[in-house]
C-alpha atoms as a PDB file:
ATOM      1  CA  UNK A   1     155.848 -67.922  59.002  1.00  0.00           C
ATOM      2  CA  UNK A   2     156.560 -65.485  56.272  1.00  0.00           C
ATOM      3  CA  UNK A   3     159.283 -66.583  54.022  1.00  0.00           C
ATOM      4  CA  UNK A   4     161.912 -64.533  51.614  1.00  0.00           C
ATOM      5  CA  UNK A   5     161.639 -64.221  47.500  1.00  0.00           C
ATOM      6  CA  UNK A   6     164.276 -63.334  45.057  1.00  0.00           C
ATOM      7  CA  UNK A   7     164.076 -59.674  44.194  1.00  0.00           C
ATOM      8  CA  UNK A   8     164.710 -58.713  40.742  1.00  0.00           C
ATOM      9  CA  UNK A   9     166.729 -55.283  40.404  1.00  0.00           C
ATOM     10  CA  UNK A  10     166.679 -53.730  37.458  1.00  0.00           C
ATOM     11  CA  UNK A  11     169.047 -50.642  36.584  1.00  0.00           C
ATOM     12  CA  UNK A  12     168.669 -48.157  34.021  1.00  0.00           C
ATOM     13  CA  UNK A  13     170.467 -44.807  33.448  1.00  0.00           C
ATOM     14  CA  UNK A  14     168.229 -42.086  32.371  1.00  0.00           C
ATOM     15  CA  UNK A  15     168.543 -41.211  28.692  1.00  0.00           C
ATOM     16  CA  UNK A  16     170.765 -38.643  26.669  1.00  0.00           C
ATOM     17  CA  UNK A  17     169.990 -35.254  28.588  1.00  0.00           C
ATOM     18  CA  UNK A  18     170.131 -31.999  27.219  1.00  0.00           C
ATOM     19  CA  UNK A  19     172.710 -30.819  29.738  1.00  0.00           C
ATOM     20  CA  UNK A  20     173.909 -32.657  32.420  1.00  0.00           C
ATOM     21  CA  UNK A  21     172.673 -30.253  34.840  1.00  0.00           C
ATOM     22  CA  UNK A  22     170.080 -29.954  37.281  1.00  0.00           C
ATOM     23  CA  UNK A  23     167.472 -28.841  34.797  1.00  0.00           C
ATOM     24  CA  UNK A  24     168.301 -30.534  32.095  1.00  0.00           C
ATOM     25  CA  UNK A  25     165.804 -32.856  30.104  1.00  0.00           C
ATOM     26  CA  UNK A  26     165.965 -35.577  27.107  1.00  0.00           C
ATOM     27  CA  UNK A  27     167.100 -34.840  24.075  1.00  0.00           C
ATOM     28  CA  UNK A  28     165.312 -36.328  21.160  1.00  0.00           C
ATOM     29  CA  UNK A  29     167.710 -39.677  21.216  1.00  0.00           C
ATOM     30  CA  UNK A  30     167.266 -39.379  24.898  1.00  0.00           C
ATOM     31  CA  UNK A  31     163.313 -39.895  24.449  1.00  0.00           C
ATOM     32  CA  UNK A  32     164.052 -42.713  21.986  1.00  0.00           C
ATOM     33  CA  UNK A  33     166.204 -44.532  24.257  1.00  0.00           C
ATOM     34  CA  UNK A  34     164.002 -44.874  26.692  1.00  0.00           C
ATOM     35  CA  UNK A  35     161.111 -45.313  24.845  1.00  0.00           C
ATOM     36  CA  UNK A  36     162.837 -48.708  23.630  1.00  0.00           C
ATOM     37  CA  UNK A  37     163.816 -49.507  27.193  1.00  0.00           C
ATOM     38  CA  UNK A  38     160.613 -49.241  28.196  1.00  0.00           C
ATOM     39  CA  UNK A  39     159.245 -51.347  25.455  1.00  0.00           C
ATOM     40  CA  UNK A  40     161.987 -53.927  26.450  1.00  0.00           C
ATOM     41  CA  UNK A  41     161.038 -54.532  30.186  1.00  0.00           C
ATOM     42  CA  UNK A  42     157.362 -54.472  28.927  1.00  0.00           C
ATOM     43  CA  UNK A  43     157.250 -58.364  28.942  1.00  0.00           C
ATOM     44  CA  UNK A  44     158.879 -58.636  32.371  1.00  0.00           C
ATOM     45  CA  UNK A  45     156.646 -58.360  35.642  1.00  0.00           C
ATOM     46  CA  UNK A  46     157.763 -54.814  36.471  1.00  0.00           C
ATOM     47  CA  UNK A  47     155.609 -53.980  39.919  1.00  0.00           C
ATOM     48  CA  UNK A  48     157.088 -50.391  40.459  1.00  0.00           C
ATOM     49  CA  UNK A  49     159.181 -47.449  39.204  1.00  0.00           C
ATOM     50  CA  UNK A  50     161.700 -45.718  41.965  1.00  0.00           C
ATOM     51  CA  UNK A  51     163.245 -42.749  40.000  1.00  0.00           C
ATOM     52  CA  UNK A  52     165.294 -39.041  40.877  1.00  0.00           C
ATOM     53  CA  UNK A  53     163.524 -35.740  41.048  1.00  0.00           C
ATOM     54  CA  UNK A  54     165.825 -34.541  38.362  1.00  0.00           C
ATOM     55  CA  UNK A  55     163.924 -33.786  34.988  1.00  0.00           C
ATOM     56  CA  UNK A  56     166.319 -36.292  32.792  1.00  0.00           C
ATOM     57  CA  UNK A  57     165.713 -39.409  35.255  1.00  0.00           C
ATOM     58  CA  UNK A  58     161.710 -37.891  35.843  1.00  0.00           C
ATOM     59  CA  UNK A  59     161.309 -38.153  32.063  1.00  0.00           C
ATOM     60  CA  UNK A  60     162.879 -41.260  31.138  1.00  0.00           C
ATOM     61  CA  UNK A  61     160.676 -43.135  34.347  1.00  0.00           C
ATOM     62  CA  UNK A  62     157.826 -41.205  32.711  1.00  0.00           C
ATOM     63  CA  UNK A  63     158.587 -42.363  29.159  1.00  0.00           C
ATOM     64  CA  UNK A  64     159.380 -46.090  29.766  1.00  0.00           C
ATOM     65  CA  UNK A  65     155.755 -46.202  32.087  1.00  0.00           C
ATOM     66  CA  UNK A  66     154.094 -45.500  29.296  1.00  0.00           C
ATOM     67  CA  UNK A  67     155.541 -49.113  27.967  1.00  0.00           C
ATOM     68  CA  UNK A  68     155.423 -50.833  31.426  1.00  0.00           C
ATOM     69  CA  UNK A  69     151.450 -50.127  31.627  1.00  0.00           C
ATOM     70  CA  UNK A  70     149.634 -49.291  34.934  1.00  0.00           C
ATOM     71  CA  UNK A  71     153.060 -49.288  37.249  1.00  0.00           C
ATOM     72  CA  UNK A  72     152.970 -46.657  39.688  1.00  0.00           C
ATOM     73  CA  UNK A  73     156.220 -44.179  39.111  1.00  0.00           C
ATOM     74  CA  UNK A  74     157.652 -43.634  42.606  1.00  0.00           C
ATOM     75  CA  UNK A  75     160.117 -40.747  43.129  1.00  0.00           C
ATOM     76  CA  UNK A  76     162.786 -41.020  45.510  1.00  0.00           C
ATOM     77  CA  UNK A  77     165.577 -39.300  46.422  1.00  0.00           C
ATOM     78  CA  UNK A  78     167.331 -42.446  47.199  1.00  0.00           C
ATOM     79  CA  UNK A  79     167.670 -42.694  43.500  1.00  0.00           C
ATOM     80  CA  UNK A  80     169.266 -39.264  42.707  1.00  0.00           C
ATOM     81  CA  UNK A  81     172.458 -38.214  41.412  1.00  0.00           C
ATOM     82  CA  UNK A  82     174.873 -37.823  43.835  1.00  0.00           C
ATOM     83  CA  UNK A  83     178.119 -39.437  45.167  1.00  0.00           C
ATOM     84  CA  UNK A  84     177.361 -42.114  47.202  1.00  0.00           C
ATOM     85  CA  UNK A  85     181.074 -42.200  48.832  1.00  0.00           C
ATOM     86  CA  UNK A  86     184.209 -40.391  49.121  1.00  0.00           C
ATOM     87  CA  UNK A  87     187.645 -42.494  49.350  1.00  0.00           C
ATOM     88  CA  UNK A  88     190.084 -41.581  51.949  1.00  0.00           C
ATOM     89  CA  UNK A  89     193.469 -41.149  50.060  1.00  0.00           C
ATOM     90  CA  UNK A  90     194.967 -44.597  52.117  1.00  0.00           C
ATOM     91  CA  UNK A  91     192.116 -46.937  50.494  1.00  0.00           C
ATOM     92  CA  UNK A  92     192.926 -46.292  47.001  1.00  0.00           C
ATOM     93  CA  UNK A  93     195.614 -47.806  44.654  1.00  0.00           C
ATOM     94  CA  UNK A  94     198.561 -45.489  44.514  1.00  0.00           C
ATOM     95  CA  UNK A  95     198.533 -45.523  40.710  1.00  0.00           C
ATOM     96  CA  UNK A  96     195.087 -43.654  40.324  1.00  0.00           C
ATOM     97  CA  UNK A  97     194.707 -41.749  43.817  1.00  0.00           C
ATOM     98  CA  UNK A  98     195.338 -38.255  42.777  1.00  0.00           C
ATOM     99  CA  UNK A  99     193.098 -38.516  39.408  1.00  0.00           C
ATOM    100  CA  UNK A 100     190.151 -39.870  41.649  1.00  0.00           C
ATOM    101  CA  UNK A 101     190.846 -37.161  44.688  1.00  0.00           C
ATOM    102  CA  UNK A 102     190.644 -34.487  41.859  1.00  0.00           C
ATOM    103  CA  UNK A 103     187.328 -35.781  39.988  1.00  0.00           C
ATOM    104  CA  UNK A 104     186.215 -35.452  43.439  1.00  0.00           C
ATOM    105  CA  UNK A 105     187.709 -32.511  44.671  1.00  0.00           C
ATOM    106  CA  UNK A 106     184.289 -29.773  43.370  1.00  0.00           C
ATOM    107  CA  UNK A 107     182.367 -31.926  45.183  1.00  0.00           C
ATOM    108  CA  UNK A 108     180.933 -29.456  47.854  1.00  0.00           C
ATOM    109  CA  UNK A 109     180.769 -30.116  51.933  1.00  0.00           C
ATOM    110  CA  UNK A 110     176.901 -30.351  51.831  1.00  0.00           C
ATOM    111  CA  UNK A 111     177.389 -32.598  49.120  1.00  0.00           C
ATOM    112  CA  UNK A 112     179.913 -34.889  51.289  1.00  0.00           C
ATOM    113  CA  UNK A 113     177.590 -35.252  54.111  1.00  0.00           C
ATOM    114  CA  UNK A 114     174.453 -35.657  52.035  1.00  0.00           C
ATOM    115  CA  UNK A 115     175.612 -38.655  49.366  1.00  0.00           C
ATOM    116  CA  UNK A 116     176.805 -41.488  52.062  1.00  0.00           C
ATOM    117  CA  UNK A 117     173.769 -41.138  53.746  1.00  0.00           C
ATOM    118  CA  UNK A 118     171.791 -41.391  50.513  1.00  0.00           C
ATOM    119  CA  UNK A 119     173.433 -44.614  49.283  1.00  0.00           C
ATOM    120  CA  UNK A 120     173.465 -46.069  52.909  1.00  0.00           C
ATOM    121  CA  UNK A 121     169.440 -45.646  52.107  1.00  0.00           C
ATOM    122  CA  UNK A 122     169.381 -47.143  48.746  1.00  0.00           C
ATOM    123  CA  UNK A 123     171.091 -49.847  49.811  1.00  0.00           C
ATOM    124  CA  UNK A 124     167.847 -50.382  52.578  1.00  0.00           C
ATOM    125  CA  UNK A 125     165.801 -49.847  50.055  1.00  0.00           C
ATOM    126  CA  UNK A 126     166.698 -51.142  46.779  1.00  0.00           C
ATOM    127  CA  UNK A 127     168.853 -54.659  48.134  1.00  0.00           C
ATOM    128  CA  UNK A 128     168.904 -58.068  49.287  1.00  0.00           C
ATOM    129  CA  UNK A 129     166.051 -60.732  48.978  1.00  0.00           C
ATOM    130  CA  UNK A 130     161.850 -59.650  49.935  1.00  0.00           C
ATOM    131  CA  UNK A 131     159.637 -61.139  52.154  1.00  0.00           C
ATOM    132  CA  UNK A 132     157.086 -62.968  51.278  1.00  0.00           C
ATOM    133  CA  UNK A 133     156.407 -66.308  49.027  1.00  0.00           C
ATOM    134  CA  UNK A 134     156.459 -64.120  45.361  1.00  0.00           C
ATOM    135  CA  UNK A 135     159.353 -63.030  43.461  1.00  0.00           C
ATOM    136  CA  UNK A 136     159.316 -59.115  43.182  1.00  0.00           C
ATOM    137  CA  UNK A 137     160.631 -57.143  39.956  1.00  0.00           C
ATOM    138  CA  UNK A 138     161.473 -53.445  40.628  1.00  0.00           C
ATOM    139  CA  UNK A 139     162.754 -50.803  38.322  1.00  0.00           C
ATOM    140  CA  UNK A 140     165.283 -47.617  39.264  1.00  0.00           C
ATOM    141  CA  UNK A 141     165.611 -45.026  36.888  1.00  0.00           C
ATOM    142  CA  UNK A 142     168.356 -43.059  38.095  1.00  0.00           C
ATOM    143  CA  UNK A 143     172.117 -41.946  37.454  1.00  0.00           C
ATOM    144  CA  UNK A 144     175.432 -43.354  36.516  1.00  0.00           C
ATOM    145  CA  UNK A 145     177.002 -43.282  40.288  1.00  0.00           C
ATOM    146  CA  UNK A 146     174.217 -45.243  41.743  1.00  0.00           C
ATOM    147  CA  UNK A 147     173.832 -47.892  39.254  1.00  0.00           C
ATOM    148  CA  UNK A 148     177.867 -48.670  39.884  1.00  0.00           C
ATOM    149  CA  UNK A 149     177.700 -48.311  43.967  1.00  0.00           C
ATOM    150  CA  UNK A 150     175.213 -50.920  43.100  1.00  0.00           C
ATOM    151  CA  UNK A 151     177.175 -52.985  41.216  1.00  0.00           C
ATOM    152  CA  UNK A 152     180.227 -52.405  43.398  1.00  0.00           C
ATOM    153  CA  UNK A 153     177.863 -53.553  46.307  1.00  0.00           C
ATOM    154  CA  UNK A 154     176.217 -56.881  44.385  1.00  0.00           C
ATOM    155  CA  UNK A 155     180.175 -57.892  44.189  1.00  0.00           C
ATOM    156  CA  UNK A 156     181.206 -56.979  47.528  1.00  0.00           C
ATOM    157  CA  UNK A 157     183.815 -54.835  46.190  1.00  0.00           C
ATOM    158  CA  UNK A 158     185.358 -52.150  47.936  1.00  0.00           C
ATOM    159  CA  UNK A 159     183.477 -49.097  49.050  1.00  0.00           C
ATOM    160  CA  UNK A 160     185.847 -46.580  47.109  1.00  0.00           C
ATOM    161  CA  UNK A 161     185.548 -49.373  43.685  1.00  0.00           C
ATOM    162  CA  UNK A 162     182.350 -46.931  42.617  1.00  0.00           C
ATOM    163  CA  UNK A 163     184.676 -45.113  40.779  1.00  0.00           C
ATOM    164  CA  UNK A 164     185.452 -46.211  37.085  1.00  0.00           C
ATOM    165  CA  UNK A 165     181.825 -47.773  36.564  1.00  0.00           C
ATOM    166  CA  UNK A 166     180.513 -46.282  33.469  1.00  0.00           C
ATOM    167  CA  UNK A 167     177.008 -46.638  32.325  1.00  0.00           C
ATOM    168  CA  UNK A 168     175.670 -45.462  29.075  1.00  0.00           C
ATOM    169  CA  UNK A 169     172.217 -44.147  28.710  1.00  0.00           C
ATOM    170  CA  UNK A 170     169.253 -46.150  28.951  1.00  0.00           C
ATOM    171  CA  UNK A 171     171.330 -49.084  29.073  1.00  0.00           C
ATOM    172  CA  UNK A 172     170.124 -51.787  31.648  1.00  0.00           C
ATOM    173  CA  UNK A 173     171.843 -53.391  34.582  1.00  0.00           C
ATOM    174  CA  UNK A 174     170.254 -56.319  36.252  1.00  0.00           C
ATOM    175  CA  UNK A 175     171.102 -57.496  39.757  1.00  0.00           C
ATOM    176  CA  UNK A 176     169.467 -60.499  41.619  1.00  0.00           C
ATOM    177  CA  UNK A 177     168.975 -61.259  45.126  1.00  0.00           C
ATOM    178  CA  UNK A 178     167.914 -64.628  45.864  1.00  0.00           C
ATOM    179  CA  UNK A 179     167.558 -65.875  49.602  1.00  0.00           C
ATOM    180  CA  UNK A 180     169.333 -68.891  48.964  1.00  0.00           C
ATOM    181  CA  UNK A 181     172.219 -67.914  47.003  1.00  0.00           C
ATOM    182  CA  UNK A 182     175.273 -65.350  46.246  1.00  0.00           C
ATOM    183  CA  UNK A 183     173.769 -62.295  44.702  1.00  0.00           C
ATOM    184  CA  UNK A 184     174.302 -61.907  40.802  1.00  0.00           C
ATOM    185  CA  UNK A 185     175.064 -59.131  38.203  1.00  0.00           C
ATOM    186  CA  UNK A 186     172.630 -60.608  35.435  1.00  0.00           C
ATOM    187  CA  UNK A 187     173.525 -57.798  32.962  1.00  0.00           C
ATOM    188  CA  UNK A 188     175.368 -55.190  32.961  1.00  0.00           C
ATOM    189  CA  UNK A 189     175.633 -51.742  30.917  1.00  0.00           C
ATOM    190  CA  UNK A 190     173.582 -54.039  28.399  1.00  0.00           C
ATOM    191  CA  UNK A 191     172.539 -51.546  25.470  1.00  0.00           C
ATOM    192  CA  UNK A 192     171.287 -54.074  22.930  1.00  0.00           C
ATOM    193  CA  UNK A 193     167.526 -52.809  22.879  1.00  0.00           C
ATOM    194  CA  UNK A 194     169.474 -49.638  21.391  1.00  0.00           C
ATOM    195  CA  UNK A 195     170.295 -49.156  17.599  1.00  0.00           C
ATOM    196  CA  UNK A 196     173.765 -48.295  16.823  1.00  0.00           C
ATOM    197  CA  UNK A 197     173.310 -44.699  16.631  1.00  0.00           C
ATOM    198  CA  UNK A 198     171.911 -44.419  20.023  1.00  0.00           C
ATOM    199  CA  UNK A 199     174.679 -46.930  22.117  1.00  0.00           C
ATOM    200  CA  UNK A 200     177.394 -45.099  24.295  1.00  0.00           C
ATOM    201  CA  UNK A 201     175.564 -42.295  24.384  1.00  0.00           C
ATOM    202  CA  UNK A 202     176.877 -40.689  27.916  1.00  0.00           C
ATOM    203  CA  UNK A 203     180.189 -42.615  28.148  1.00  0.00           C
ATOM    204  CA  UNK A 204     183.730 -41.439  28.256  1.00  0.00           C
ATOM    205  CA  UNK A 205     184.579 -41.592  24.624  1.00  0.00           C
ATOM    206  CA  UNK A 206     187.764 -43.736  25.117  1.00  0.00           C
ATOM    207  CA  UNK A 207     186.217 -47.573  26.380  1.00  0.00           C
ATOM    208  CA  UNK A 208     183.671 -47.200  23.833  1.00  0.00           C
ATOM    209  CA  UNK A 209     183.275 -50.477  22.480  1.00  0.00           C
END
């Protein structure tokens, strides 16, 4: 009989982008960062690469494989920027509803439809324990909303609890999912393979710390 292994889930936002559009690629700091991300994991038994199809999160995958060594890169839309859910007014704390309805409010119809169903796949795809008798390491290169409905989902938060989770670039997040035990945020937003000058990079400037 085939037993279950602890899966190993590590995080990382893609690094600074030109633009935080579409088509938008690295800047210079953004190659740095994840050159030294990549060059952190390097020790660690990375066995594959899920990233976006958007340039930023193609590049940084691209840039930290180069330090991971022969991983195959895996794109996925799974691991795209988008919203992964959209709180109905009644589940949110009366103190903050109206600024979270309006950050969400652009958010088009296709885009309402399409982002639930996409984190309702990541979550098949990226958590809970593996078969087999070997531990598995996997790496997801992706965007700030996923890598907190991730965290919000590790901690069996609530659904709407997304919100508020700030990542800076090509900082790391490390979740573990063990068959015989509560899964566990290992890290979180941890920046320390960064110098100074290239921390908090992609943050709101206010909880900069």
């Amino acid at each position: 009989m085939t037993g279950m292994a602890t899966r190993y889930l590590y995080l990382a936002r893609h690094g600074e982008a030109e633009a935080e559009t579409d088509s938008g690629g690295l800047t210079e700091n953004g190659r740095r960062q994840a050159y030294l991300l990549g060059r952190r994991l390097r020790e660690h038994p990375i066995s594959a690469v899920h990233h976006g199809p958007l340039p930023r999160a193609v590049e940084t995958a691209r840039l930290m494989g180069e330090q991971l060594g022969d991983v195959p890169l895996q794109m996925a839309e799974t691991a795209g920027d988008y919203v992964p859910h959209f709180p109905d007014r009644a589940e949110l704390p009366t103190n903050c509803a109206d600024a979270l309805l309006r950050f969400l409010e652009p958010c088009t119809a296709e885009e309402r439809l399409q982002g639930p169903e996409l984190a309702r796949r990541a979550l098949e795809a990226y958590t809970g324990p593996v078969a087999g008798d070997e531990d598995v390491h996997e790496l997801v290169v992706t965007h700030n909303f996923l890598v907190a409905w991730l965290v919000r989902h590790a901690m069996a938060a609530p659904q709407w609890r997304w919100l508020g989770l700030n990542h800076g670039n090509a900082s790391l997040t490390v979740i573990r999912y063990s068959p015989d035990r509560p899964v566990s945020v290992l890290v979180c937003n941890d920046m320390r393979h960064l110098p100074d000058e290239l921390r908090w990079t992609g943050f709101p400037p206010g909880p900069r710390l």
